[in-house]
C-alpha atoms as a PDB file:
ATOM      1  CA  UNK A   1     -44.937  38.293  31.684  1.00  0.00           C
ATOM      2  CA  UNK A   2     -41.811  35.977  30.984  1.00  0.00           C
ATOM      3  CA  UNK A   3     -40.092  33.472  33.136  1.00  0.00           C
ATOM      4  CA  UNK A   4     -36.398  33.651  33.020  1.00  0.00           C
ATOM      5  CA  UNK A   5     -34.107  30.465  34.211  1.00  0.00           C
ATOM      6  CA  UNK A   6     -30.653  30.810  34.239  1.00  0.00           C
ATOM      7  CA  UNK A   7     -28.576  27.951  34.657  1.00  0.00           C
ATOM      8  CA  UNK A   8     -25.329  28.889  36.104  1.00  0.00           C
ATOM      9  CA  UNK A   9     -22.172  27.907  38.355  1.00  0.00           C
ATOM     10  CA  UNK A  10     -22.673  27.240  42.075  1.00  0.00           C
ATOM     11  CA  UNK A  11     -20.133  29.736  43.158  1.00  0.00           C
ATOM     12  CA  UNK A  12     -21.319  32.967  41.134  1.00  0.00           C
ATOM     13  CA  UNK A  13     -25.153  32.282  42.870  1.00  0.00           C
ATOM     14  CA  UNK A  14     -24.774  35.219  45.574  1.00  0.00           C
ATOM     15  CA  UNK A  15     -23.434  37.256  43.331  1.00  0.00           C
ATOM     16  CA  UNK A  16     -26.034  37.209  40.728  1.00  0.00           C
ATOM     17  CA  UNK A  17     -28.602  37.338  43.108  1.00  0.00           C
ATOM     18  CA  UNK A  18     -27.590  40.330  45.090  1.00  0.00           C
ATOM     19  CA  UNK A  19     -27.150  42.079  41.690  1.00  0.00           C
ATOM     20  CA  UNK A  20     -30.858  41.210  41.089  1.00  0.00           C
ATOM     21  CA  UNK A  21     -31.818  42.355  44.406  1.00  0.00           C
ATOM     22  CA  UNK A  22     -30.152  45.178  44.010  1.00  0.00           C
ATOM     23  CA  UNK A  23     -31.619  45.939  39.797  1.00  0.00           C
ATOM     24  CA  UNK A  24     -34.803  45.754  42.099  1.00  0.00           C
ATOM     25  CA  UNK A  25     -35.923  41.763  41.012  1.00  0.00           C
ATOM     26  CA  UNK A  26     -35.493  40.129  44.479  1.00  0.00           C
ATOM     27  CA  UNK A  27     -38.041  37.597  44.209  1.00  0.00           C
ATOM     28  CA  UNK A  28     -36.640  34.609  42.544  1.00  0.00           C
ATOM     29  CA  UNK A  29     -36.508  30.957  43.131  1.00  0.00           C
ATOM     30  CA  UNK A  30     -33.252  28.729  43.375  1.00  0.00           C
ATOM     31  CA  UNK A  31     -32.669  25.028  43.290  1.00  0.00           C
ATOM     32  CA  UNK A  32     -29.578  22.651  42.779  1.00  0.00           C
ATOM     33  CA  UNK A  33     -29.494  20.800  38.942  1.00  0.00           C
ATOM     34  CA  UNK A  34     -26.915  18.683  37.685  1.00  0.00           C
ATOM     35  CA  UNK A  35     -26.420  17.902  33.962  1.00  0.00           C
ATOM     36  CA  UNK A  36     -24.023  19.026  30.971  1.00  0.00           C
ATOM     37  CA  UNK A  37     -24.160  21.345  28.135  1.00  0.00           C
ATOM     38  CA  UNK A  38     -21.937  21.088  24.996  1.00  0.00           C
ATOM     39  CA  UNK A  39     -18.882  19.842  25.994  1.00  0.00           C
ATOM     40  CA  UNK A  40     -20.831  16.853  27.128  1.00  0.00           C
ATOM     41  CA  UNK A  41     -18.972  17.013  30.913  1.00  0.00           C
ATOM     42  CA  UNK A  42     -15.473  17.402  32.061  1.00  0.00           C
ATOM     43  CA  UNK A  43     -12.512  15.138  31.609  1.00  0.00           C
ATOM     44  CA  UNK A  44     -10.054  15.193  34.924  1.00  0.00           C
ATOM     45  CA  UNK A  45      -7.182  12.819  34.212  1.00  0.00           C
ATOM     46  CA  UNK A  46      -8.643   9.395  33.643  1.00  0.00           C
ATOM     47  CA  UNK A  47     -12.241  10.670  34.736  1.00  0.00           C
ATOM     48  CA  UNK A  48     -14.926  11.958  33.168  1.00  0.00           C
ATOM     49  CA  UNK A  49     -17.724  14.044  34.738  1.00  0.00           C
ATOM     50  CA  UNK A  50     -20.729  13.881  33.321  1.00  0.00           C
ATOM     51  CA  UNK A  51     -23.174  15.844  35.827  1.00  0.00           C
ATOM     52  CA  UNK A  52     -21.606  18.558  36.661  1.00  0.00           C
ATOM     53  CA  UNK A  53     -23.651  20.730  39.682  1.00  0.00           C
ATOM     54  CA  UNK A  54     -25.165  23.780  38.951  1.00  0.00           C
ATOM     55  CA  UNK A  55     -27.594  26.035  39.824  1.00  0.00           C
ATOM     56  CA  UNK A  56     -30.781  27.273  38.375  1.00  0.00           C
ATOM     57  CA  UNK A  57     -32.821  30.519  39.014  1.00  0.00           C
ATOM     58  CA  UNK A  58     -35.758  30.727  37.867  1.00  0.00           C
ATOM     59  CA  UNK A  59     -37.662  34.641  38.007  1.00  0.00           C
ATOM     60  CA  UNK A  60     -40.771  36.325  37.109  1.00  0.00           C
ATOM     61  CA  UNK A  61     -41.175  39.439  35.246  1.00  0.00           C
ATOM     62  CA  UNK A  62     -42.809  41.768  33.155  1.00  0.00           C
ATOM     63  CA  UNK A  63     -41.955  41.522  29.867  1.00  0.00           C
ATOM     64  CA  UNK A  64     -40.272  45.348  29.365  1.00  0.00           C
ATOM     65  CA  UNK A  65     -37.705  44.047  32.441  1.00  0.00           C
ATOM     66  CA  UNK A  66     -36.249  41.135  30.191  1.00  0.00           C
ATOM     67  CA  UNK A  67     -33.332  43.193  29.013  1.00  0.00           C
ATOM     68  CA  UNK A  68     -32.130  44.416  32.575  1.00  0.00           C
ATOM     69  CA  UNK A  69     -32.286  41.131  34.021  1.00  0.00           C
ATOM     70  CA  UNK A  70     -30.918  39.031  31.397  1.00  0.00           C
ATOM     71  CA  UNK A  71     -27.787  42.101  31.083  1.00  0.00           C
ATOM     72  CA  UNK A  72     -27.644  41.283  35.073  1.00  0.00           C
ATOM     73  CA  UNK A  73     -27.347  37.739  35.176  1.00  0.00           C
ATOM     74  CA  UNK A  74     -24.643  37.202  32.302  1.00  0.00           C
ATOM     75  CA  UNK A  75     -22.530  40.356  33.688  1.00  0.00           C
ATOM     76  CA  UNK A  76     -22.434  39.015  37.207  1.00  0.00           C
ATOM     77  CA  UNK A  77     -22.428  34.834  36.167  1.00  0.00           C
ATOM     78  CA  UNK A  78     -19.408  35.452  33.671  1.00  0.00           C
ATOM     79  CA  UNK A  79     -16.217  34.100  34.250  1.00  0.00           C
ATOM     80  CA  UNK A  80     -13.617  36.701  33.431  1.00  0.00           C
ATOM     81  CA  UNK A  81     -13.736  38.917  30.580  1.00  0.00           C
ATOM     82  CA  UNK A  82     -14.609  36.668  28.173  1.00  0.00           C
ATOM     83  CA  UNK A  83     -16.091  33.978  29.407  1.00  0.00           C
ATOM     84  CA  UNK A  84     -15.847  30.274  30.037  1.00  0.00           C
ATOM     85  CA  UNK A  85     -17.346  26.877  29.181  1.00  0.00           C
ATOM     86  CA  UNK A  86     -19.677  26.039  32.007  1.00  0.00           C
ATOM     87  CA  UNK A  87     -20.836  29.684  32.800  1.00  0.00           C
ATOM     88  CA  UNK A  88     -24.275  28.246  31.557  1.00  0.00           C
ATOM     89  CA  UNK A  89     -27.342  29.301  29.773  1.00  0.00           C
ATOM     90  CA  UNK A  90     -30.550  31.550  30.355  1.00  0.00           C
ATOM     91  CA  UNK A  91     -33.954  30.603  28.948  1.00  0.00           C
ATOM     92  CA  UNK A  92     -37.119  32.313  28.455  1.00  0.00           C
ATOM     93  CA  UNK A  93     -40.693  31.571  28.306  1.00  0.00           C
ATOM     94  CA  UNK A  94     -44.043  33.529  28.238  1.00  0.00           C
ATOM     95  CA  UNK A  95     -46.309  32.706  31.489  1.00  0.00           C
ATOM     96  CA  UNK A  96     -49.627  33.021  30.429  1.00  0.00           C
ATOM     97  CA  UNK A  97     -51.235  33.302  34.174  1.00  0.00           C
ATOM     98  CA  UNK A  98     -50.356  34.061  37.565  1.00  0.00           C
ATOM     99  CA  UNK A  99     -52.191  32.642  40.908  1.00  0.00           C
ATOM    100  CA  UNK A 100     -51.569  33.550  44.627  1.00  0.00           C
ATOM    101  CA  UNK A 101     -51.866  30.440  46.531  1.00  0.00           C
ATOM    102  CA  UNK A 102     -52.552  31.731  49.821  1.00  0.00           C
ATOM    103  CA  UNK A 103     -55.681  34.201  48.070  1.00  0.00           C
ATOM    104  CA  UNK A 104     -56.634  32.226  44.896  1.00  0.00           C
ATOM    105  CA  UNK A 105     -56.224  35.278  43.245  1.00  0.00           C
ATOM    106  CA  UNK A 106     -54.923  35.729  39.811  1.00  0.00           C
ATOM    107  CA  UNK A 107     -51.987  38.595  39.256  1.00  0.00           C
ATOM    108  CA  UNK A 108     -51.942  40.880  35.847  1.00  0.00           C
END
């Protein structure tokens, strides 16, 4: 299994996860970040932002799905055509074990 967390904008959030939903991957989990990539935050004028707001999801899955859902997220998070600064990033990681709280029991 692999754990996919996508940092992205705050307004493209529905839209990536009803595209997810609708791939078949509704189960994910979504909280508010703050922080900067590259361009080390945004200059407005005289004022520099240096937490910008974001989103991250963070999903489940088995490891043949990592294709489809990582094609999903950056087709429905991009910003145009090509892209913009601040459309974020997607990580992965390998999840070794799986519990049910409610059952104790551990998933495959």
């Amino acid at each position: 299994m692999l754990m996919i967390k996508a940092i992205i904008r705050p307004e493209k959030v529905e839209s990536v996860l009803s595209a997810l939903s609708n791939a078949g991957f509704p189960a994910v989990t979504k909280y508010d970040v703050v922080g900067r990539g590259k361009q080390q935050g945004l200059q407005v004028g005289s004022i520099h932002y240096d937490e910008i707001p974001k989103e991250m999801l963070m999903i489940v899955i088995n490891d043949t799905d990592k294709d489809e859902v990582i094609d999903t997220i950056i087709r429905t998070a991009k910003t145009g055509e090509e892209g913009a600064f601040g459309d974020g990033k997607i990580f992965t990681a390998p999840v070794d074990e799986v519990y049910t709280i409610s059952t104790g029991s551990k998933e495959l």
